[in-house]
Structure formats: C-alpha cells, structure tokens
N, C-alpha and C. Protein backbone atom coordinates (compact mmCIF):
# COMPACT_ATOMS: atom_id res chain seq x y z
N UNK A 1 5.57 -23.47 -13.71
CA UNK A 1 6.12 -22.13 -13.74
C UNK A 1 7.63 -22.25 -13.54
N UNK A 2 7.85 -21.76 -14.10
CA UNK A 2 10.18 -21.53 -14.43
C UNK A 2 10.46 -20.19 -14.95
N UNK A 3 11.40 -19.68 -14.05
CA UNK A 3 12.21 -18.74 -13.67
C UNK A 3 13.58 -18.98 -14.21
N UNK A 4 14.39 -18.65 -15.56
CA UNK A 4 15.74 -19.44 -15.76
C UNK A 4 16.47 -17.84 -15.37
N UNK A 5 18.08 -17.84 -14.47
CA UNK A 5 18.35 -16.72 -13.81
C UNK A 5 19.90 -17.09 -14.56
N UNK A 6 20.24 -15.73 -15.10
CA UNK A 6 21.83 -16.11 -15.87
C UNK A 6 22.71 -14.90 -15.15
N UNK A 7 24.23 -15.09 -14.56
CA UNK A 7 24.98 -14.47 -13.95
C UNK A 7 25.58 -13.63 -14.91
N UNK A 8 25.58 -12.42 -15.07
CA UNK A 8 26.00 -11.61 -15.58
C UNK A 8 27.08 -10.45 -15.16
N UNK A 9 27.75 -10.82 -13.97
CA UNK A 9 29.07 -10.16 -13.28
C UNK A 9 28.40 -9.35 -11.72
N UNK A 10 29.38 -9.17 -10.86
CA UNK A 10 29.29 -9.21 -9.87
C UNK A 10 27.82 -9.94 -9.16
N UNK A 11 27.09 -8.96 -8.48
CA UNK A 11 25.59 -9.25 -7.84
C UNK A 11 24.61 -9.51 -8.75
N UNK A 12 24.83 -9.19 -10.13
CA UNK A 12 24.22 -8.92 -11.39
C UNK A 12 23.10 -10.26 -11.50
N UNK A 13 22.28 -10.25 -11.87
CA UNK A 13 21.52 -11.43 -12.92
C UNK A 13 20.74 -10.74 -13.39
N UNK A 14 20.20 -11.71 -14.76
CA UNK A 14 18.83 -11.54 -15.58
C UNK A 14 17.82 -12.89 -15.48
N UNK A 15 16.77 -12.40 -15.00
CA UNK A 15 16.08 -13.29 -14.85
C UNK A 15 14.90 -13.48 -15.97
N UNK A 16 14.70 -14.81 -16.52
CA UNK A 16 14.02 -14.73 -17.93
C UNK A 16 12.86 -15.52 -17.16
N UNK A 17 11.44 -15.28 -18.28
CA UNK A 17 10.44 -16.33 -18.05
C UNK A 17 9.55 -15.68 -19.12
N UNK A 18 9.09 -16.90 -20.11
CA UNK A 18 8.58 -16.93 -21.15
C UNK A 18 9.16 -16.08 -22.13
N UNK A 19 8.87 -14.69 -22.05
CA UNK A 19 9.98 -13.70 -23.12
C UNK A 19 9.76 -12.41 -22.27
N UNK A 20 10.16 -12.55 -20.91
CA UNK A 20 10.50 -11.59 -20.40
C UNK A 20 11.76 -11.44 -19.60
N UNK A 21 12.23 -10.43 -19.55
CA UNK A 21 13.84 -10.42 -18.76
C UNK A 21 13.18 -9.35 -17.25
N UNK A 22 14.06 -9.33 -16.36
CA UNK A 22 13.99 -8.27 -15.18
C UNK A 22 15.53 -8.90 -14.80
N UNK A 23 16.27 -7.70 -14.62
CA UNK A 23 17.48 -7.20 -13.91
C UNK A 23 17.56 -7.04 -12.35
N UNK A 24 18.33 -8.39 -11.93
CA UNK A 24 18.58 -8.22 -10.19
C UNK A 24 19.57 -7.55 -10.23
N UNK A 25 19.93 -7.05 -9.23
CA UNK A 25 21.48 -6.73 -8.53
C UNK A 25 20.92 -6.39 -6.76
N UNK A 26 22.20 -5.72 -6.61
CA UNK A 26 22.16 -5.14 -4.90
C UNK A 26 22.45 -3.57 -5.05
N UNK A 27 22.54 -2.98 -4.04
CA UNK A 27 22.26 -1.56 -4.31
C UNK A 27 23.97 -1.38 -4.43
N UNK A 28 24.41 -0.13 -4.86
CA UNK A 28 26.17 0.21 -4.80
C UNK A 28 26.53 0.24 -2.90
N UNK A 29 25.63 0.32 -2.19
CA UNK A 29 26.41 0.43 -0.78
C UNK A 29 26.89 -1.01 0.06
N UNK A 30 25.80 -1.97 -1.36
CA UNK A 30 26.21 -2.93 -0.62
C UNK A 30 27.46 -3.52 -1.73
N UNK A 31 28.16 -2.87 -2.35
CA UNK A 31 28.99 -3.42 -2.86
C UNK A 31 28.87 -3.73 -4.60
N UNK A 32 27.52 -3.86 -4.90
CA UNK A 32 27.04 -3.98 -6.36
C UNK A 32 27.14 -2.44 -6.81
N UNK A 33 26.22 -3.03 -8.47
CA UNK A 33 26.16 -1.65 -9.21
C UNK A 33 24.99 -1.31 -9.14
N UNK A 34 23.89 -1.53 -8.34
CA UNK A 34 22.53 -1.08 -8.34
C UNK A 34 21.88 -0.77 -9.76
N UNK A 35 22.11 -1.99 -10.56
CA UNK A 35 21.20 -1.89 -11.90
C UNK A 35 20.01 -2.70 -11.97
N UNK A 36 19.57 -2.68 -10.72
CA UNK A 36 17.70 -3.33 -10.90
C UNK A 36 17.69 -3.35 -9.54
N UNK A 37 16.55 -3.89 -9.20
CA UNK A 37 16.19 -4.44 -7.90
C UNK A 37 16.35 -5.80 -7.57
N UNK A 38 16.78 -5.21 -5.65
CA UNK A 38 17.55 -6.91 -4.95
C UNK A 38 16.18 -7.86 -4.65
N UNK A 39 16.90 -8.66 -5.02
CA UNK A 39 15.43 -9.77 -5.04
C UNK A 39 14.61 -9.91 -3.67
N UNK A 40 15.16 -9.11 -2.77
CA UNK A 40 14.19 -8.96 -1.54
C UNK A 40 12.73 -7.97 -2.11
N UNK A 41 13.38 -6.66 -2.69
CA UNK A 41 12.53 -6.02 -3.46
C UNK A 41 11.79 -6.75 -4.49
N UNK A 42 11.98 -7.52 -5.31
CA UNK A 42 11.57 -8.12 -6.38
C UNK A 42 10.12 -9.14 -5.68
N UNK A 43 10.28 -9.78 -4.39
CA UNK A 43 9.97 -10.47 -4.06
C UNK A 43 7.84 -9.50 -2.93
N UNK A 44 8.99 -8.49 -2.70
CA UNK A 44 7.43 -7.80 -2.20
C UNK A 44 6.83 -7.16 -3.66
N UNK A 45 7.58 -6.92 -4.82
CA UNK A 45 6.97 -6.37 -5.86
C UNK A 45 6.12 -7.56 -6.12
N UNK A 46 6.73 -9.05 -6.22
CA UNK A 46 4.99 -9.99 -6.92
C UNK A 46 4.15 -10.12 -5.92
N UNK A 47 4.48 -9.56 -4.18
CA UNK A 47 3.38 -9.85 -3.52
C UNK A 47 2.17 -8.57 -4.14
N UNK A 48 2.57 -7.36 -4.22
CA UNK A 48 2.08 -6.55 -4.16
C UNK A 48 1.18 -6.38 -5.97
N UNK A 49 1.98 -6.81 -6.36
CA UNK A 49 1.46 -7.32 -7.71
C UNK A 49 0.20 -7.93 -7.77
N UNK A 50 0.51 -9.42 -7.19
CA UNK A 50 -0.70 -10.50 -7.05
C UNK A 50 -1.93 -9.54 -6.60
N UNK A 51 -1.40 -8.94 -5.49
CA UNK A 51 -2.67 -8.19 -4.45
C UNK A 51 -3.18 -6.93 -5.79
N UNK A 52 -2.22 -6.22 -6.01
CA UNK A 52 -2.85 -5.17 -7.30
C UNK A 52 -3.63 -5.73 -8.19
N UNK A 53 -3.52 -6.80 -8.78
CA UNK A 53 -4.10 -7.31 -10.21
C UNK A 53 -5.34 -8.21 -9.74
N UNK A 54 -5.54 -8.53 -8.41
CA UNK A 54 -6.85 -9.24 -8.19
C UNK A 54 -8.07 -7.81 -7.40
N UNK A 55 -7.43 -6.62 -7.15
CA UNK A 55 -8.19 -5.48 -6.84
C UNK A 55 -8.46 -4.82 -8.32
N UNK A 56 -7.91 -4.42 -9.08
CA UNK A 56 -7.76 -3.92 -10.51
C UNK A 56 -9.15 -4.91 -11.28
N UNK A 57 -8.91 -6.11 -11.23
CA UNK A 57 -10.33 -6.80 -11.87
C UNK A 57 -10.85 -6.95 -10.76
N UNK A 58 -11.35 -6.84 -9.81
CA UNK A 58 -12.40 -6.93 -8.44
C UNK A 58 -13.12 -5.50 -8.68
N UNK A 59 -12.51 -3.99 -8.79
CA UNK A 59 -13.44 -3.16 -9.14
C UNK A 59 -13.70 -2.95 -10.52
N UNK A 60 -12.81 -3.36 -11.47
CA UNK A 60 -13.47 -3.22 -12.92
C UNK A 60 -14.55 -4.22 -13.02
N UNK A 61 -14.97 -5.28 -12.13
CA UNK A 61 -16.24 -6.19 -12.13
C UNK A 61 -17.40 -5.66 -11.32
N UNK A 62 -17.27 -4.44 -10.64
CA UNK A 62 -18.23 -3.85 -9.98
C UNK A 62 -18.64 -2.42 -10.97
N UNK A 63 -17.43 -2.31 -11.69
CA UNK A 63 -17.56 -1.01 -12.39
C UNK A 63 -17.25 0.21 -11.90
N UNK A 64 -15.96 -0.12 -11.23
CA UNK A 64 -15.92 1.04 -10.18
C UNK A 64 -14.15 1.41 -10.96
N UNK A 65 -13.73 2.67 -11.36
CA UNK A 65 -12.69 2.87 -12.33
C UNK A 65 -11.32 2.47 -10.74
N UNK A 66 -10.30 2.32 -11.33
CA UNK A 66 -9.42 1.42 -11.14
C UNK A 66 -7.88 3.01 -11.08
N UNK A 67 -8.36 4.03 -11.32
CA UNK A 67 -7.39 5.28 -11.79
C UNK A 67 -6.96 5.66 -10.80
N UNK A 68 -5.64 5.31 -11.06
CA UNK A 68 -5.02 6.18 -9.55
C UNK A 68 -4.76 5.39 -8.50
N UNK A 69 -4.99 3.24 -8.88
CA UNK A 69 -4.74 2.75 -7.47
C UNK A 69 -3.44 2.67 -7.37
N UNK A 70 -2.82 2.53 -6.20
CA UNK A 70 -1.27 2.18 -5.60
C UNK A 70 -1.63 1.09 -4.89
N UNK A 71 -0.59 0.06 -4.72
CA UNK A 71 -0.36 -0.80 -3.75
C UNK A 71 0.90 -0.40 -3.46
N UNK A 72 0.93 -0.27 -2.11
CA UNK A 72 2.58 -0.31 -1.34
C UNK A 72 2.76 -1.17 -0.27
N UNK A 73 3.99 -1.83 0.06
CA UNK A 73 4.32 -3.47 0.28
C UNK A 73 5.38 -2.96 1.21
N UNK A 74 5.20 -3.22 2.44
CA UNK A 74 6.65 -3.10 3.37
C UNK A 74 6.67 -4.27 4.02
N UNK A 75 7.80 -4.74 4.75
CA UNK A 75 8.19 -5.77 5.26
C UNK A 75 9.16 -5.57 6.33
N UNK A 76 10.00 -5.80 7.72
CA UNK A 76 10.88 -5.28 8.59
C UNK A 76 11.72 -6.78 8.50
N UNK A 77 13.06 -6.18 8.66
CA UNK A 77 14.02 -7.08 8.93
C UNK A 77 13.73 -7.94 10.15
N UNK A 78 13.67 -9.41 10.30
CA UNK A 78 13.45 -9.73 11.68
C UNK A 78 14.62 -9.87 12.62
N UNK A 79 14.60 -10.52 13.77
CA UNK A 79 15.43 -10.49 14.55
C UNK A 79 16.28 -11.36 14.17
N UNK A 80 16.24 -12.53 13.51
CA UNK A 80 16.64 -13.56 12.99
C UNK A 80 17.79 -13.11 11.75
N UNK A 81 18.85 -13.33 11.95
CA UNK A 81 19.41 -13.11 9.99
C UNK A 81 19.05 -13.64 9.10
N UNK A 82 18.88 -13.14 7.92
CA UNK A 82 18.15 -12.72 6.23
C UNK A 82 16.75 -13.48 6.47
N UNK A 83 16.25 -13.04 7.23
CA UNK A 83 14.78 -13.30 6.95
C UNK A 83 14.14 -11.55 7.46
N UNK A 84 12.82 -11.71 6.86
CA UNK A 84 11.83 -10.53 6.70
C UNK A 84 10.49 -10.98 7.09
N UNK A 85 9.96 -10.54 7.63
CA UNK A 85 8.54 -10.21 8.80
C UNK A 85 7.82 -9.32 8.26
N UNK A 86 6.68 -9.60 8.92
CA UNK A 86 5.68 -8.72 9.72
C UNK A 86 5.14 -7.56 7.68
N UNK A 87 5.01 -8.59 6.93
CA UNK A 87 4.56 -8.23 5.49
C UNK A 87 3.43 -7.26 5.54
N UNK A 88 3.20 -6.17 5.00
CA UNK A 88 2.23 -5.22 5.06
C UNK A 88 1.84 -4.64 3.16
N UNK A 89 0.66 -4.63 3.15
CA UNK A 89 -0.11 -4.80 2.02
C UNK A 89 -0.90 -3.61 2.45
N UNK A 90 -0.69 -2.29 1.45
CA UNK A 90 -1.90 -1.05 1.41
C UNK A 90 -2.51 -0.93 0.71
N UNK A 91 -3.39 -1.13 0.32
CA UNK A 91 -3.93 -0.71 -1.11
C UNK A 91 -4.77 0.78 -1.11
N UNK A 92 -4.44 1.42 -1.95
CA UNK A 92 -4.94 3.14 -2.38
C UNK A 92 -5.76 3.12 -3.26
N UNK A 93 -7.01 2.85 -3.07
CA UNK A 93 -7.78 3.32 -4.12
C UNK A 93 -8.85 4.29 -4.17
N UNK A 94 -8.32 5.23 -4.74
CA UNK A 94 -9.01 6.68 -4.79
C UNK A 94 -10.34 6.54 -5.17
N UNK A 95 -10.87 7.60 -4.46
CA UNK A 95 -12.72 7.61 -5.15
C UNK A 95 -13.65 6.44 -4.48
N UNK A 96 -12.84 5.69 -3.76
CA UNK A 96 -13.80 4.49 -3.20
C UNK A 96 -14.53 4.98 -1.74
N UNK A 97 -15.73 4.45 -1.58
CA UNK A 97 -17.18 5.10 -0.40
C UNK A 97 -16.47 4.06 0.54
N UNK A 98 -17.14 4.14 1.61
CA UNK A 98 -16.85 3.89 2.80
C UNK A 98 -17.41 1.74 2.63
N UNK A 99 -18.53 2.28 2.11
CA UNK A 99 -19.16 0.47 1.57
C UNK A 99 -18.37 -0.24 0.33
N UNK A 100 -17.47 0.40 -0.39
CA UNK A 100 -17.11 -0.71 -1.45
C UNK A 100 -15.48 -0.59 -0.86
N UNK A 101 -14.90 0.48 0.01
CA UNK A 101 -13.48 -0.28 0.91
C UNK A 101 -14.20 -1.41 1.48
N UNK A 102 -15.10 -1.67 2.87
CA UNK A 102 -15.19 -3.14 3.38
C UNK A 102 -15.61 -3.87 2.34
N UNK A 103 -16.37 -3.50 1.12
CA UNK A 103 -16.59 -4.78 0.10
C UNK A 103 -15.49 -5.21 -0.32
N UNK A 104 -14.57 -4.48 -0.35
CA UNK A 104 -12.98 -4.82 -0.98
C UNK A 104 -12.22 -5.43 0.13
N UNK A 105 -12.25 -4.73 1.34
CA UNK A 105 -11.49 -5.34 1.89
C UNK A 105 -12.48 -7.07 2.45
N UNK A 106 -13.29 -7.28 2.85
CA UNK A 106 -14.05 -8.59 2.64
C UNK A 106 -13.90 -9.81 1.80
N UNK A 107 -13.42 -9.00 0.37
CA UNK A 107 -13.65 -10.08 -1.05
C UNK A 107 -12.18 -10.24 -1.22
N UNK A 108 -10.99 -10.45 0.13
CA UNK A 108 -9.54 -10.10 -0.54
C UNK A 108 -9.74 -12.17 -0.56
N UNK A 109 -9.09 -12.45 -1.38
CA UNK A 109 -8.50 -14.29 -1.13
C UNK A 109 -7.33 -14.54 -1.20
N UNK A 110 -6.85 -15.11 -0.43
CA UNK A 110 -5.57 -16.10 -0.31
C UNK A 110 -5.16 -16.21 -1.83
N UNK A 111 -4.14 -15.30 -2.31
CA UNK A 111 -3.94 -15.72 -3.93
C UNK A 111 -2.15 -16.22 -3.86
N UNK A 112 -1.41 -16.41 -5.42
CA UNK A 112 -0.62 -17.29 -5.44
C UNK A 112 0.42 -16.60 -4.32
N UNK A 113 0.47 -15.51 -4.61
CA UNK A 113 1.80 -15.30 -3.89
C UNK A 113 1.89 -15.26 -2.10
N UNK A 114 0.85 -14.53 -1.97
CA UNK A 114 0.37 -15.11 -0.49
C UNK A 114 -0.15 -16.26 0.15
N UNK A 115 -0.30 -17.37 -0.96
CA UNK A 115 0.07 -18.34 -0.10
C UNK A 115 1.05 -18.67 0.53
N UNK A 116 2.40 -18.62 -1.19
CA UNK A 116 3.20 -19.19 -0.95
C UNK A 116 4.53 -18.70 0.32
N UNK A 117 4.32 -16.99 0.78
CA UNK A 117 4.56 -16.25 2.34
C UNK A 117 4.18 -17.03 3.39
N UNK A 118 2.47 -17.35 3.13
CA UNK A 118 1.96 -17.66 4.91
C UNK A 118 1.58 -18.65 4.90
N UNK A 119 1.77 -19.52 4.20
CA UNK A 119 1.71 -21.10 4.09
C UNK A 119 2.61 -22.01 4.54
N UNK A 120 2.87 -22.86 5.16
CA UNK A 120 4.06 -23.46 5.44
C UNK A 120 4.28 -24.21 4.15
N UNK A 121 5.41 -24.29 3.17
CA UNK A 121 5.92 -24.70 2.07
C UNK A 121 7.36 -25.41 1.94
N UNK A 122 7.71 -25.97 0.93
CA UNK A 122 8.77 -27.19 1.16
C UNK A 122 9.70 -26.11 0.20
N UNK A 123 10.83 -25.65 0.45
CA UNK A 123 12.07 -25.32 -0.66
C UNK A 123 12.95 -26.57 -0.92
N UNK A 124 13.49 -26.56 -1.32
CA UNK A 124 14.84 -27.00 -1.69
C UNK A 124 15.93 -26.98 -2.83
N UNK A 125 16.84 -26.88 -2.44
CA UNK A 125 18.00 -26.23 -3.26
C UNK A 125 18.94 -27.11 -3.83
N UNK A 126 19.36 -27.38 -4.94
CA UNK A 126 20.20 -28.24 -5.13
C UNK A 126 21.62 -27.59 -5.94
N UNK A 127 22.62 -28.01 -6.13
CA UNK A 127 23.62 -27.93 -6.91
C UNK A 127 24.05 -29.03 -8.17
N UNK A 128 23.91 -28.50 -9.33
CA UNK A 128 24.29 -29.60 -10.19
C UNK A 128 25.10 -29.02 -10.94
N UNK A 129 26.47 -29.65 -11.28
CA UNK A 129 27.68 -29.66 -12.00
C UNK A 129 27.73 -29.98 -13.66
N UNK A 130 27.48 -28.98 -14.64
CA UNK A 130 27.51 -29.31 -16.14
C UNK A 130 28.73 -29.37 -16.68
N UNK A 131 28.76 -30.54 -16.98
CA UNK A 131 30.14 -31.04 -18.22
C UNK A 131 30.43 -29.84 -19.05
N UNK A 132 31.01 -29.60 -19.01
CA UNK A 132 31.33 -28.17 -20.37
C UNK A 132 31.35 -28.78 -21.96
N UNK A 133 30.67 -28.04 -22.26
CA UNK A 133 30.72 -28.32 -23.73
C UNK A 133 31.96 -28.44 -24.48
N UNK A 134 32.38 -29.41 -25.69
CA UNK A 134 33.14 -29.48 -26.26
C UNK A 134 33.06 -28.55 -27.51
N UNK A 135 34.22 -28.34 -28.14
CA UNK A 135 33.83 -27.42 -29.16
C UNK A 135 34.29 -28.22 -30.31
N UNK A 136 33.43 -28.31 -31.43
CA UNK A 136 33.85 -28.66 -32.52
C UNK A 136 35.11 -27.78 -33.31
N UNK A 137 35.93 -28.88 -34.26
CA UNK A 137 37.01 -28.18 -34.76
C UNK A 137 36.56 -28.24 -36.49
C-alpha cells in the first residue's frame, strides 16, 4: 500500500493512491487556506471508515438494511504535544433490536486501521535528496 503526497503551496497537499486524489491542508485559523481536511481529521476519517465498511457488510450479511448508518470518530488532545487519545468509535444504526446491537457489537474485529492505533508499530521517517533533473536543449 502507497500513499504518493505532492506540495502544492502553503499547508496544502494532494494526496494520490491508485487514481484517487484527497486534498490536505489546515484550517485558515491556523494559518492555511482550509481547502480539505488536516490529516489529524483524515486520519479518524479511515478509522471510522474501516469501522463503517466492516458494519455496512456485517448487516447486509444478516440482511438487515444498512440506511441511515453514521459512524462518528472523536479523539482528545492528550497531555503530551501533537499526540491524540482516548479514540472513540459510535456507530448509528437505525432500525437495529436490542439483539442484533450486541450481535454487532460482539462480531466487531481488530481491522486494518485499528490495529495499526492500538498496536504497538515501528514508523520511520527518512529524508532523501533528488538530483534535479537536467533539461534537454
């Protein structure tokens, strides 16, 4: 999986993968032009994602309609600087009985993106310097 991210002026990027684009920035108070969402946002959107799209086929496999779910994703600043805590996952799904919420909530699994939150995992960051292209004459 690859994420290629191209700087496009101030806070700005476009982030590509396969043939899709999504627009970062920061909001205008923090100094940007608020033309997408800051990748803190971006980042509870694939949690909340992952969690939406494995509930979405979990009741379309029971046969139970899927209309009207929400997932909403909060997270609190911790005490620590630029890190985020205490991740919260709702899921809304209308029309559901009292027995297929605990069937749902029972059948949730550890999927990609929540591992990669509550898992202990290796980053690392590097910097590499490209020769600039020459231009033919």
């Amino acid at each position: 999986m690859e994420v290629l991210l191209h700087a496009t002026g101030g806070a700005r990027f476009v982030a590509e993968s396969r043939h899709h684009r999504v627009v970062l920035d920061q909001p205008a108070e923090d100094g940007a032009t608020d033309h997408g969402m800051a990748p803190a946002e971006l980042l509870l959107s694939a949690l909340g994602g992952c969690v939406g799209q494995y509930v979405a086929q979990s009741l379309s496999l029971r046969g139970v309609s899927s209309k009207g779910l929400r997932i909403r994703v909060t997270a609190e600043p911790s005490p620590r600087p630029l890190r985020l805590q205490n991740f919260r996952v709702e899921v809304v799904a209308p029309g559901l009985n009292a027995r297929q919420m605990r069937a749902l909530e029972k059948s949730f699994p550890a999927g990609l993106v929540q591992n990669a939150l509550s898992l202990e995992n290796a980053l690392t960051i590097t910097v590499v310097a490209e020769k600039p292209t020459r231009r033919k004459r």
